[in-house]
Each structure stands twice: as structure tokens, then as C-alpha cells.
PDB file of N, CA and C in Angstrom:
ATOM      1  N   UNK A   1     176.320 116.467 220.474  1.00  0.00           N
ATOM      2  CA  UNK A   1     175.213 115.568 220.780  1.00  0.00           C
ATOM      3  C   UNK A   1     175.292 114.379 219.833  1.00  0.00           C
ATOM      4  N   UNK A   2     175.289 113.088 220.519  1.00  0.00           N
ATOM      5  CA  UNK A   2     175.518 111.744 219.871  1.00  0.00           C
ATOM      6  C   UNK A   2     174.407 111.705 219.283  1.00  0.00           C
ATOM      7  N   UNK A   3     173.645 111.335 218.058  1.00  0.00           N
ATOM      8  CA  UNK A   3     172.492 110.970 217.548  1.00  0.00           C
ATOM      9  C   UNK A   3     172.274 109.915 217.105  1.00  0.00           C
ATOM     10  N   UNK A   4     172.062 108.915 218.332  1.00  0.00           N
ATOM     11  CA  UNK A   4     171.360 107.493 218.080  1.00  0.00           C
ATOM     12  C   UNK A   4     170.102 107.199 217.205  1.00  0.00           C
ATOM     13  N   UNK A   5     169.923 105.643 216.714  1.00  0.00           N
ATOM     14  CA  UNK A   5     168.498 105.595 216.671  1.00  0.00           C
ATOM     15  C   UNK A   5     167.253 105.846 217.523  1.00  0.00           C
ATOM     16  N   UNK A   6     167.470 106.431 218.582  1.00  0.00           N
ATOM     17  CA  UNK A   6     166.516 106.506 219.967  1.00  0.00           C
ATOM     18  C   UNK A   6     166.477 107.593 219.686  1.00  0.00           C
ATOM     19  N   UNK A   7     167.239 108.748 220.030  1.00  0.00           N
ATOM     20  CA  UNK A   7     167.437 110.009 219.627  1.00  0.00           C
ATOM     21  C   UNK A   7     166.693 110.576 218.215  1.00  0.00           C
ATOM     22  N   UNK A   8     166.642 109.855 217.167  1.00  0.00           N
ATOM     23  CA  UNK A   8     166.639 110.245 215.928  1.00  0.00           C
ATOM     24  C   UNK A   8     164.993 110.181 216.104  1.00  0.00           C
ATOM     25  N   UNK A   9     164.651 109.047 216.572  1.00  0.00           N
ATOM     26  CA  UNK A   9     163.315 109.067 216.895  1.00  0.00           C
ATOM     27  C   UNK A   9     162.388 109.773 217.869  1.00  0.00           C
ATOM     28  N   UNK A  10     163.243 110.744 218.690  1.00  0.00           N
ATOM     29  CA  UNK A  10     162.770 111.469 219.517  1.00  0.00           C
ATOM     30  C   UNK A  10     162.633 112.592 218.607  1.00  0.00           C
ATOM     31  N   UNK A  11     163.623 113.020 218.007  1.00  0.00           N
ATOM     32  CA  UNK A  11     163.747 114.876 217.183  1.00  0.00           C
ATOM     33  C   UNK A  11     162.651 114.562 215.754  1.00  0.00           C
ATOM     34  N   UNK A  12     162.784 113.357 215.636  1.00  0.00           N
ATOM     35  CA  UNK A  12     161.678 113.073 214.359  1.00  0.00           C
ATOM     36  C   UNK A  12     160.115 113.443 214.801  1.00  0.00           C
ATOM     37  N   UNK A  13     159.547 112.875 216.130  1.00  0.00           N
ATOM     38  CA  UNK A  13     158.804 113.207 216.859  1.00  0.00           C
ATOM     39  C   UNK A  13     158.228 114.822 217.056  1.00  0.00           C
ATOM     40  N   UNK A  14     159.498 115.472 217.730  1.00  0.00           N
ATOM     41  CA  UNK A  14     159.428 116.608 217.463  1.00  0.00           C
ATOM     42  C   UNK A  14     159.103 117.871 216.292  1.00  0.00           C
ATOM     43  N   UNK A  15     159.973 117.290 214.886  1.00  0.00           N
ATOM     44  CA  UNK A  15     159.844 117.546 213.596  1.00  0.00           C
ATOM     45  C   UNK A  15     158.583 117.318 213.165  1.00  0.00           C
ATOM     46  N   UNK A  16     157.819 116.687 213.737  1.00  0.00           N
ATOM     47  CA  UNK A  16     156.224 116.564 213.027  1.00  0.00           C
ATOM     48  C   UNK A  16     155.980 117.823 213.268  1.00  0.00           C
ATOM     49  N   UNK A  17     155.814 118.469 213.966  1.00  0.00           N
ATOM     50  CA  UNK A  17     155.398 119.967 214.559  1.00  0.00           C
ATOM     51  C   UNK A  17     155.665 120.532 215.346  1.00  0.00           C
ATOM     52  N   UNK A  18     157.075 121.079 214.976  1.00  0.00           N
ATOM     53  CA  UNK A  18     157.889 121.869 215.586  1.00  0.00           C
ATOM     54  C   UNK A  18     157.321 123.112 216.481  1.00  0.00           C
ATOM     55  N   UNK A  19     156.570 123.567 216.279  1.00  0.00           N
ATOM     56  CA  UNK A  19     155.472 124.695 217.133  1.00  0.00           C
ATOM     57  C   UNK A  19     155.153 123.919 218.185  1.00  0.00           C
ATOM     58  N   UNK A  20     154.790 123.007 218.563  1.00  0.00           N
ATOM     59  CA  UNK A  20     153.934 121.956 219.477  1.00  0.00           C
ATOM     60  C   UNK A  20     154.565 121.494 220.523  1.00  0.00           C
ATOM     61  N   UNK A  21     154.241 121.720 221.904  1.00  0.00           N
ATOM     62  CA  UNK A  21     154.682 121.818 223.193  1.00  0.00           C
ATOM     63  C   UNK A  21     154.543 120.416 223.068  1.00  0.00           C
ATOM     64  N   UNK A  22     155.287 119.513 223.255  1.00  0.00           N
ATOM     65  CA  UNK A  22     154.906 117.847 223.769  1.00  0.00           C
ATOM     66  C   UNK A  22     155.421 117.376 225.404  1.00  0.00           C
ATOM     67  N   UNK A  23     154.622 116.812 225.622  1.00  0.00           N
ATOM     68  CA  UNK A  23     154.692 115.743 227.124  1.00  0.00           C
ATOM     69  C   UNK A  23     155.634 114.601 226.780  1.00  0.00           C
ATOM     70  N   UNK A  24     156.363 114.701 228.358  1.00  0.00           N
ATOM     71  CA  UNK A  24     156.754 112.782 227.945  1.00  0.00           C
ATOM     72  C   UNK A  24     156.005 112.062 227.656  1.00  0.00           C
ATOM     73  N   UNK A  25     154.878 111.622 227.935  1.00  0.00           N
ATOM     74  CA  UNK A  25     154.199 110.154 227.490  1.00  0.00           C
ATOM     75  C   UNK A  25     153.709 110.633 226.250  1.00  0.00           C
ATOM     76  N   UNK A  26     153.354 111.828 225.871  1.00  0.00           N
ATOM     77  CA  UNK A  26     152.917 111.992 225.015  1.00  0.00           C
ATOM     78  C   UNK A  26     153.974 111.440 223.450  1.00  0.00           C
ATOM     79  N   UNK A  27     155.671 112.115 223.716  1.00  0.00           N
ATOM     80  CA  UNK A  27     156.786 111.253 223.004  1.00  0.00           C
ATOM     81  C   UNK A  27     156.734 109.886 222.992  1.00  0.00           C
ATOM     82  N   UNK A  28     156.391 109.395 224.289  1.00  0.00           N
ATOM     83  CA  UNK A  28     156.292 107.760 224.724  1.00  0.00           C
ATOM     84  C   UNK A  28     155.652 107.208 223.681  1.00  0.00           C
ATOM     85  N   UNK A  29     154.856 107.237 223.474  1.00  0.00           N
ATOM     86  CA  UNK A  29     153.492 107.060 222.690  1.00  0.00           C
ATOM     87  C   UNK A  29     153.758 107.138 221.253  1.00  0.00           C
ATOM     88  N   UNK A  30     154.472 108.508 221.053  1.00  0.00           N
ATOM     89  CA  UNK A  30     154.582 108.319 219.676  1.00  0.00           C
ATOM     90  C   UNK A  30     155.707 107.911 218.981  1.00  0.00           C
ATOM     91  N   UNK A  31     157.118 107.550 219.775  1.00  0.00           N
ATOM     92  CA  UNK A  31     157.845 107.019 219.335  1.00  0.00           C
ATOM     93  C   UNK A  31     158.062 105.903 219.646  1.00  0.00           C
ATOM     94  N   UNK A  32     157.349 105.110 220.881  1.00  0.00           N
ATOM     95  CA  UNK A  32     157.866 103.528 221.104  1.00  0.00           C
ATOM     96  C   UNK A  32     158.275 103.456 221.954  1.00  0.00           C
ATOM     97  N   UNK A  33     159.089 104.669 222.771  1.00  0.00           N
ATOM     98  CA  UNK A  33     160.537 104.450 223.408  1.00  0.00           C
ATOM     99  C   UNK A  33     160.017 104.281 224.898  1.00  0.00           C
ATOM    100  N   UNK A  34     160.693 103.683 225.661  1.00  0.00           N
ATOM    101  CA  UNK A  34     160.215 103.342 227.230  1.00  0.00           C
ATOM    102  C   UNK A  34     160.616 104.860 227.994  1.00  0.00           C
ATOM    103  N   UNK A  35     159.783 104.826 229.005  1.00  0.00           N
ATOM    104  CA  UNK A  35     160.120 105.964 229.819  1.00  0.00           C
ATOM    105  C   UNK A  35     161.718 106.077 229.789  1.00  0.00           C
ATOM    106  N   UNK A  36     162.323 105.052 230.273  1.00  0.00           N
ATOM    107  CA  UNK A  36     163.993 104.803 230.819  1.00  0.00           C
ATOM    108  C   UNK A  36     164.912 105.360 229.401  1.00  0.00           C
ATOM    109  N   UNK A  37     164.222 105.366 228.704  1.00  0.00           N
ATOM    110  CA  UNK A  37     164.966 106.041 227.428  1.00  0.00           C
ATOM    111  C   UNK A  37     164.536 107.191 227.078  1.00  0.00           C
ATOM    112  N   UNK A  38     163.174 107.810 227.103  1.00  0.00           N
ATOM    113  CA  UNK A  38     162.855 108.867 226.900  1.00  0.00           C
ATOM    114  C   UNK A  38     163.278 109.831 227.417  1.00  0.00           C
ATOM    115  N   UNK A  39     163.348 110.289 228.677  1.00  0.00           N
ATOM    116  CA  UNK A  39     163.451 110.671 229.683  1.00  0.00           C
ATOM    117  C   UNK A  39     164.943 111.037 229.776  1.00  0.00           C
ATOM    118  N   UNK A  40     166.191 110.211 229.832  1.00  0.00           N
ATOM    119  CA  UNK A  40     167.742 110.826 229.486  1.00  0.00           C
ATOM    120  C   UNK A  40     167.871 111.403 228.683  1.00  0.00           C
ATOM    121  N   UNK A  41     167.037 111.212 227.417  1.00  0.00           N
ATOM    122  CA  UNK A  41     167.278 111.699 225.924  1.00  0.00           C
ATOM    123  C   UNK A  41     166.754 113.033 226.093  1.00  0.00           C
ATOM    124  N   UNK A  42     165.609 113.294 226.954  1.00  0.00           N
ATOM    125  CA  UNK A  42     164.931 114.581 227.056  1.00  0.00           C
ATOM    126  C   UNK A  42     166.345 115.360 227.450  1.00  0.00           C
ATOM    127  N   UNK A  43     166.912 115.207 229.077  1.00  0.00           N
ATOM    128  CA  UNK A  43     167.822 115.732 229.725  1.00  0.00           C
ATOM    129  C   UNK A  43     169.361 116.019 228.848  1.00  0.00           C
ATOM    130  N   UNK A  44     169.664 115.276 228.250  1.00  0.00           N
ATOM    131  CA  UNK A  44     170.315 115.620 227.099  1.00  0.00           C
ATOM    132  C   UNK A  44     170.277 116.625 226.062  1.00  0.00           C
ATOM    133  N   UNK A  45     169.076 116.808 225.564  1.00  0.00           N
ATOM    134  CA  UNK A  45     168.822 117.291 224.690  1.00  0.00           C
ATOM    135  C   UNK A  45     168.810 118.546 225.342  1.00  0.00           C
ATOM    136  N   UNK A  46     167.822 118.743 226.311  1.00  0.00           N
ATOM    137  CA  UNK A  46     167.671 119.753 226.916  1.00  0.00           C
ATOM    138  C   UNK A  46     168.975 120.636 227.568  1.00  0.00           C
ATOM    139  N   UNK A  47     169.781 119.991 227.661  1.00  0.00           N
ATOM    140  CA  UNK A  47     171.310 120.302 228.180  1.00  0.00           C
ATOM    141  C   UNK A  47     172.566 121.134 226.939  1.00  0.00           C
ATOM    142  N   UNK A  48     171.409 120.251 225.668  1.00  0.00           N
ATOM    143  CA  UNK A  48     172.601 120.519 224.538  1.00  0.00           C
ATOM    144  C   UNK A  48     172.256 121.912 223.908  1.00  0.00           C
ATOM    145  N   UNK A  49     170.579 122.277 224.721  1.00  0.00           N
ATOM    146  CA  UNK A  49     170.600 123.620 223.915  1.00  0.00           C
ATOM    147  C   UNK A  49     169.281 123.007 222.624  1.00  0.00           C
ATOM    148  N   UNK A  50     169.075 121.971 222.669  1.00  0.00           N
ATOM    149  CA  UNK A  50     168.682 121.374 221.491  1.00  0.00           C
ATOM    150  C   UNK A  50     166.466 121.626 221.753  1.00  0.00           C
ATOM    151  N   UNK A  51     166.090 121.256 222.813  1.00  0.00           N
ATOM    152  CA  UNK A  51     164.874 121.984 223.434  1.00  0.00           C
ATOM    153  C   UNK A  51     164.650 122.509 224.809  1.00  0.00           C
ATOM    154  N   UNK A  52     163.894 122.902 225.117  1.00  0.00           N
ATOM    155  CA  UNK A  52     163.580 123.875 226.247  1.00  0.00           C
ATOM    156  C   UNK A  52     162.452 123.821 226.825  1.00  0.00           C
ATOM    157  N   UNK A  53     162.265 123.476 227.933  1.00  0.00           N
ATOM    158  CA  UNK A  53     160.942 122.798 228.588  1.00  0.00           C
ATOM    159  C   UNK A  53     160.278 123.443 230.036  1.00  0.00           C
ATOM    160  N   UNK A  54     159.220 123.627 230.588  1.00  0.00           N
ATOM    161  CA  UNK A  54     158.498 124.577 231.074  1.00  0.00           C
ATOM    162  C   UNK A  54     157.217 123.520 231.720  1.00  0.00           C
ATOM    163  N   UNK A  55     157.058 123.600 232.875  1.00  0.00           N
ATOM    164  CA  UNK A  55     155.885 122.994 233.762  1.00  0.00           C
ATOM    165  C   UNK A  55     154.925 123.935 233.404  1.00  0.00           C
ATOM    166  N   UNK A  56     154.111 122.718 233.517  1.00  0.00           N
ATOM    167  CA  UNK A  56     152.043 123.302 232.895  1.00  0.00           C
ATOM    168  C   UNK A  56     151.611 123.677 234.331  1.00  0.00           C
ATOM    169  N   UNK A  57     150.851 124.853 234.104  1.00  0.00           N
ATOM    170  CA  UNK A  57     150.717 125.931 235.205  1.00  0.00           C
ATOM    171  C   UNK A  57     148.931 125.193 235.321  1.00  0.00           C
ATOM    172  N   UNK A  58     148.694 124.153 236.035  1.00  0.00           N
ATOM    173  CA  UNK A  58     147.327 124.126 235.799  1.00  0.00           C
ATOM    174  C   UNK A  58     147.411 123.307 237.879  1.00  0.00           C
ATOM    175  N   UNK A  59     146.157 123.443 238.159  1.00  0.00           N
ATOM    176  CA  UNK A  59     145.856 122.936 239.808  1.00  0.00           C
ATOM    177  C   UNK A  59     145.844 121.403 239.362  1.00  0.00           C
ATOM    178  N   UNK A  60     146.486 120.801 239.799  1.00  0.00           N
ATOM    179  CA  UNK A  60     146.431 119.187 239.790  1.00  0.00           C
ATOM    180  C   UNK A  60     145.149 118.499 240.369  1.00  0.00           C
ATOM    181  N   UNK A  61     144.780 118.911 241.462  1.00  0.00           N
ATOM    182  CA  UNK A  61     143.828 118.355 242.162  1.00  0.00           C
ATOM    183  C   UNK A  61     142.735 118.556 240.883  1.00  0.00           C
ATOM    184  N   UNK A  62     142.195 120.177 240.329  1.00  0.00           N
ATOM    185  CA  UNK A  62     140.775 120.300 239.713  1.00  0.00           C
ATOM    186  C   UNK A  62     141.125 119.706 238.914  1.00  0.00           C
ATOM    187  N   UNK A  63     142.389 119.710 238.034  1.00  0.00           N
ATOM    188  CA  UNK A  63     143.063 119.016 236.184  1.00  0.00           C
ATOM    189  C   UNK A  63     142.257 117.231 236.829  1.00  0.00           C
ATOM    190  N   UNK A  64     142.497 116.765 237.947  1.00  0.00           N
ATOM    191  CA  UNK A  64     142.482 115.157 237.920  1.00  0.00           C
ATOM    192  C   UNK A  64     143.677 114.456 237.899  1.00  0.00           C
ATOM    193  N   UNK A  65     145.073 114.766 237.811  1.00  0.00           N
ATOM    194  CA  UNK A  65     146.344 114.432 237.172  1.00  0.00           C
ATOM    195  C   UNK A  65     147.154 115.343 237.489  1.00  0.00           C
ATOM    196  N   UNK A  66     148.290 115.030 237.221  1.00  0.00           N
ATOM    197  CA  UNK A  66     149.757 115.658 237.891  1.00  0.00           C
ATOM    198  C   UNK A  66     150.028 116.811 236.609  1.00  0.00           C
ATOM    199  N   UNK A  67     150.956 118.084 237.206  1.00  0.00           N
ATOM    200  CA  UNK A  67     150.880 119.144 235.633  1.00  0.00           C
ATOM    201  C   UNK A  67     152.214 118.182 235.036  1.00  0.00           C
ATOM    202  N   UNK A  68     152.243 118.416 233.510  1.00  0.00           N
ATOM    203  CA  UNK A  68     152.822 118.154 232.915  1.00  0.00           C
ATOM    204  C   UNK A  68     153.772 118.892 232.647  1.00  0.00           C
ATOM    205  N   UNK A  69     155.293 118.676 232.062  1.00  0.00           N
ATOM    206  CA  UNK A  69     156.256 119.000 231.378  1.00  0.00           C
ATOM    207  C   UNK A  69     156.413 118.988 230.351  1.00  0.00           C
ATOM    208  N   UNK A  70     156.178 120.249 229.650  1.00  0.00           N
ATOM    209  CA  UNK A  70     155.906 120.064 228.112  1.00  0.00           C
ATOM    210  C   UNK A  70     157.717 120.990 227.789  1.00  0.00           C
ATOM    211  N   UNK A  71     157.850 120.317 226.576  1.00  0.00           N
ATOM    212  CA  UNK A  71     159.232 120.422 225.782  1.00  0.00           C
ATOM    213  C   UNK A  71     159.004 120.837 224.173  1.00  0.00           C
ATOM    214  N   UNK A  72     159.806 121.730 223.592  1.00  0.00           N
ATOM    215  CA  UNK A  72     159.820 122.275 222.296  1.00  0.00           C
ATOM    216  C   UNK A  72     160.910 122.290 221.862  1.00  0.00           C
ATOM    217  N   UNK A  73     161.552 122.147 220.866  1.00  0.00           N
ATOM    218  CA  UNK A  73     162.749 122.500 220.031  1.00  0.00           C
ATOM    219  C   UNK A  73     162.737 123.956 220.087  1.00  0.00           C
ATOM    220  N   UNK A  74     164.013 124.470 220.956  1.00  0.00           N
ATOM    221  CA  UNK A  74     164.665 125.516 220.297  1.00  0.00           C
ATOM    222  C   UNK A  74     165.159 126.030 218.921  1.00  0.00           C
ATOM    223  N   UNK A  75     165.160 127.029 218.708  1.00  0.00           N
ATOM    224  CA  UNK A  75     165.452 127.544 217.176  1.00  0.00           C
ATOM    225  C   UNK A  75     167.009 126.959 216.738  1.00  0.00           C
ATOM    226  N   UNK A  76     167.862 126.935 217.642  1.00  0.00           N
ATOM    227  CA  UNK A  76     168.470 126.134 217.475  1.00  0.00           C
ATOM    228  C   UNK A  76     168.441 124.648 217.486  1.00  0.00           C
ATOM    229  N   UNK A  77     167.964 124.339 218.293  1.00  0.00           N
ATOM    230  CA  UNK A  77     167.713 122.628 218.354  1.00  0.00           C
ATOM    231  C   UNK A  77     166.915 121.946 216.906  1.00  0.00           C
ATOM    232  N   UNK A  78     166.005 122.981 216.446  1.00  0.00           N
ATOM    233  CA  UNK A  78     164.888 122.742 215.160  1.00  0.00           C
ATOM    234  C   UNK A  78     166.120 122.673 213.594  1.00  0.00           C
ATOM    235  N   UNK A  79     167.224 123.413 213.960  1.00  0.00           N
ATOM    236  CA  UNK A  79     168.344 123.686 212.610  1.00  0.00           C
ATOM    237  C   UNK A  79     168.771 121.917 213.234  1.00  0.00           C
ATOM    238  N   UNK A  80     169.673 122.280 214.090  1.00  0.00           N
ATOM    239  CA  UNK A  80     170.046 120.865 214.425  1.00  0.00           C
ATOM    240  C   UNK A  80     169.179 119.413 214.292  1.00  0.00           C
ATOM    241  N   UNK A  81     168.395 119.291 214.620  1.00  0.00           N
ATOM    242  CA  UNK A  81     167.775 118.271 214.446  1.00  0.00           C
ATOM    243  C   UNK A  81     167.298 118.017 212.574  1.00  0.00           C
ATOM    244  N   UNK A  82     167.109 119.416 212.245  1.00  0.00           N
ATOM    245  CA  UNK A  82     167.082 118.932 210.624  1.00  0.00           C
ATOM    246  C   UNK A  82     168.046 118.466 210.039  1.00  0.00           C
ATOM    247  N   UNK A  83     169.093 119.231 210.153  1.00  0.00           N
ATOM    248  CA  UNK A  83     170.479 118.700 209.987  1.00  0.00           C
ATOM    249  C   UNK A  83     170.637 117.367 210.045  1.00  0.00           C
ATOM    250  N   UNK A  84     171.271 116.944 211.582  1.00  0.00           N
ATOM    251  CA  UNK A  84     171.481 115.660 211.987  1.00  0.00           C
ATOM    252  C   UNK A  84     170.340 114.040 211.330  1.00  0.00           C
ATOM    253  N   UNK A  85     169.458 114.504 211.187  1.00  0.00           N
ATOM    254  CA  UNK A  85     168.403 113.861 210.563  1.00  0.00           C
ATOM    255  C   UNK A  85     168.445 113.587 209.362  1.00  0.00           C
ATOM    256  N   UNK A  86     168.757 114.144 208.845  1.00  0.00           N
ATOM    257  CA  UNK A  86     169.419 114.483 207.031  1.00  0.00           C
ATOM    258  C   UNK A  86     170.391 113.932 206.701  1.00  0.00           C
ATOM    259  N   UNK A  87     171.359 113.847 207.789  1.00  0.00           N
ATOM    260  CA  UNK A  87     172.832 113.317 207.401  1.00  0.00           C
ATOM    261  C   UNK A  87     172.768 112.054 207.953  1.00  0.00           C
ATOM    262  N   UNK A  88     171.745 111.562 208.950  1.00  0.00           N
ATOM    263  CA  UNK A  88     171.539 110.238 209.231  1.00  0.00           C
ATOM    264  C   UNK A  88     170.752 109.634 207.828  1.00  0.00           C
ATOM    265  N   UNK A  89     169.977 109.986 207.171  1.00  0.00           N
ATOM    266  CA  UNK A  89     169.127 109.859 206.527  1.00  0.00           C
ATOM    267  C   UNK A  89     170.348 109.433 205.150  1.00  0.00           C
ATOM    268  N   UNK A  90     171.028 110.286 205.038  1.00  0.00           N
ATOM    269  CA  UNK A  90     171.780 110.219 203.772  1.00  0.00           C
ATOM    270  C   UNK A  90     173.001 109.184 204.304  1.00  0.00           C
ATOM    271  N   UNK A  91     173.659 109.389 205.071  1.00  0.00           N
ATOM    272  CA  UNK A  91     174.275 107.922 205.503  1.00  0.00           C
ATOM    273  C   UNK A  91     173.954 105.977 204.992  1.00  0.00           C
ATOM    274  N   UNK A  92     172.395 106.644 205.530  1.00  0.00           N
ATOM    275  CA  UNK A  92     172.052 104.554 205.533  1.00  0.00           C
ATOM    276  C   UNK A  92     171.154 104.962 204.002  1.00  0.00           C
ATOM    277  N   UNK A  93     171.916 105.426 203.472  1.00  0.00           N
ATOM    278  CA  UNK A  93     171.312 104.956 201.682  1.00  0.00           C
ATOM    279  C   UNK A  93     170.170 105.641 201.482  1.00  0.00           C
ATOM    280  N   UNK A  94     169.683 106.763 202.382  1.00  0.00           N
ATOM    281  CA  UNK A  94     167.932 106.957 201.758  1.00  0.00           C
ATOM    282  C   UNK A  94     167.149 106.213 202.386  1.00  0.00           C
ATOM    283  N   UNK A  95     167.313 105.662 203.261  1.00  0.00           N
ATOM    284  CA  UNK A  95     166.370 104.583 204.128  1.00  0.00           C
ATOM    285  C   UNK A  95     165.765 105.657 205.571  1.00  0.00           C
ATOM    286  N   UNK A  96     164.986 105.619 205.348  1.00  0.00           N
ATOM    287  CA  UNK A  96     164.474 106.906 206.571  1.00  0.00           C
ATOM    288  C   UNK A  96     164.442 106.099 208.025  1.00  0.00           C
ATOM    289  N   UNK A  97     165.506 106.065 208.635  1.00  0.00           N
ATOM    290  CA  UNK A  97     165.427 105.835 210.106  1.00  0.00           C
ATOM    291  C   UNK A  97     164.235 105.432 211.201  1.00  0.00           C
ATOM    292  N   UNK A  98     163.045 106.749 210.835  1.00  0.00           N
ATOM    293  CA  UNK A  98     161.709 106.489 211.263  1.00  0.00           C
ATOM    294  C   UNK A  98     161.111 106.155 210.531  1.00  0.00           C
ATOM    295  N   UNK A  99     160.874 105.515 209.788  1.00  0.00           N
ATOM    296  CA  UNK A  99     159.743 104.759 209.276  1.00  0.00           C
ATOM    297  C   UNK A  99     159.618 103.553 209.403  1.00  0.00           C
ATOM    298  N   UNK A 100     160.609 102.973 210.695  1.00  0.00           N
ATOM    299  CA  UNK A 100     160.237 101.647 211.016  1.00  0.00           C
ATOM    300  C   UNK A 100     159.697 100.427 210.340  1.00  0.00           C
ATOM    301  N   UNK A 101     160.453 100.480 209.277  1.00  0.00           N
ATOM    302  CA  UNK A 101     160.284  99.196 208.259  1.00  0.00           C
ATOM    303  C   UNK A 101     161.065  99.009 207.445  1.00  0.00           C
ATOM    304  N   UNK A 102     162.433  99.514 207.708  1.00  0.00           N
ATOM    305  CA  UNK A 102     163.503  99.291 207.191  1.00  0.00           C
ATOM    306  C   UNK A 102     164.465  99.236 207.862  1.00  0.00           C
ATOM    307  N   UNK A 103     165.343  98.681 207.207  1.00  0.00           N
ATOM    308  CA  UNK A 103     166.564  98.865 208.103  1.00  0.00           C
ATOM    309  C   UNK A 103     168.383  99.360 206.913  1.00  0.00           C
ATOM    310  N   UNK A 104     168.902  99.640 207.143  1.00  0.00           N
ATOM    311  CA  UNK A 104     170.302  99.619 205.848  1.00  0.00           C
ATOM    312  C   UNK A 104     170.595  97.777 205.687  1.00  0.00           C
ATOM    313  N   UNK A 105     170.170  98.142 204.361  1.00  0.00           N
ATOM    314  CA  UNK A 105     170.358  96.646 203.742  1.00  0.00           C
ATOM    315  C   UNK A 105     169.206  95.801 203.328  1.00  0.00           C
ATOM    316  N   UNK A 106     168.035  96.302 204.250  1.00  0.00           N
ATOM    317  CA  UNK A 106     166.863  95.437 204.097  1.00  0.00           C
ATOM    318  C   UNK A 106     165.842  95.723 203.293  1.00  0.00           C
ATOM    319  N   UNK A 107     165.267  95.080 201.823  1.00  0.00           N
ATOM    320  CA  UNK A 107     164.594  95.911 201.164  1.00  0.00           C
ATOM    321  C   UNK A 107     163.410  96.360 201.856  1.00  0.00           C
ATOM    322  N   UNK A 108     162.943  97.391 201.149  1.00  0.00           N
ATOM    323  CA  UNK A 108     161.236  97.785 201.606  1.00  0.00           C
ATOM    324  C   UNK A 108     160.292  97.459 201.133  1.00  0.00           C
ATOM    325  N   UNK A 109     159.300  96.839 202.008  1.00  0.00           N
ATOM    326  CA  UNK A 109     158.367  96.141 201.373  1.00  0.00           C
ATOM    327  C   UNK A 109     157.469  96.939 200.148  1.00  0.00           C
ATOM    328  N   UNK A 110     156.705  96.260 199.676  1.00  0.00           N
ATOM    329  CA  UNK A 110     156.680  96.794 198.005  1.00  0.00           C
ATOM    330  C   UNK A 110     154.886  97.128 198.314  1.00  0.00           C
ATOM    331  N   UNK A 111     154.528  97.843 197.747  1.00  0.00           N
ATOM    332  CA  UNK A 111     152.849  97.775 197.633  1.00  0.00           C
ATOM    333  C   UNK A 111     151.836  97.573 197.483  1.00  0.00           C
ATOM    334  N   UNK A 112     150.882  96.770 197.786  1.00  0.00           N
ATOM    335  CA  UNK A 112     150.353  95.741 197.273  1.00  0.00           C
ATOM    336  C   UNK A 112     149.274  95.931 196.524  1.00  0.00           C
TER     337      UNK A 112
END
């Protein structure tokens, strides 16, 4: 599994709380990423063994809304993603990938 910046920001997502069933929009939302990216990255992931995903058993009509597809890191996918995250992390100098205010090379803003 290739681990892009898109990617990195999806399993980071995940890594907040690894126990925690998440929705696509619900990822949408918290990482930035457009459906058109979310969405391959899911199928990927989901392909690599990396999470494992399960339709919400609820009546659409009474819910108001369509059931959702909720996704979790596998016990494997949860090693992997720490991993891969770590070694991205240690790559670009200590600059944390998700925290969206840096970049390799660019200082971090200071505190005011």
C-alpha cells in the first residue's frame, strides 16, 4: 500500500480512535479530502486488509437518510497505519504530515 499525503490523512483520521466505526462524510469532514479522493482510498485500503467496513442496519425511510457505511481499522491495518505514519513522520524531519501547517522545509509558526 502506497502511502500518500491523502492516505496519511485518512489513517491519521482513523488513529484518533481506532475503536470508532467512521462514515465517509464523516472522514470527509475531518480530513478535507473530496469525496473523489476519499472514497478510492477507502477501496484500497479496504482491499489491502488495512480496514473493514459493514452497512448500518437501520430503515432509511424512519432514520430520514440513506444507511451508512461505516469503516474501522483492522488489527492489522491499526499496526500498519502506525507504522507507515511513523516512518512518514520520521522521513520529512519530525514535521507531522497532519497538522497542516507545515510542510518539509517550512518553518512552524511560533506562538504567540
Amino acid at each position: 500500500m502506497r502511502v500518500t499525503t491523502a492516505v496519511a490523512r485518512v489513517l491519521a483520521a482513523f488513529l484518533d480512535d481506532p475503536a470508532t466505526h467512521r462514515y465517509g462524510l464523516d472522514l470527509i469532514g475531518t480530513t478535507g479530502l473530496p469525496s473523489g479522493t476519499m472514497y478510492p482510498i477507502l477501496v484500497r485500503l479496504q482491499r489491502a486488509g488495512w480496514i473493514d467496513s459493514a452497512w448500518e442496519e437501520i430503515d432509511p425511510v424512519a432514520a430520514g437518510r440513506p444507511a451508512r457505511r461505516y469503516y474501522r481499522l483492522t488489527p492489522d491495518g491499526l499496526v500498519r497505519s502506525r507504522t507507515e505514519l511513523a516512518l512518514l513522520h520520521q522521513q520529512l524531519g519530525g514535521v507531522r504530515p497532519t497538522d497542516g501547517t507545515s510542510r518539509p522545509g517550512t518553518p512552524k509558526p511560533r506562538p504567540a
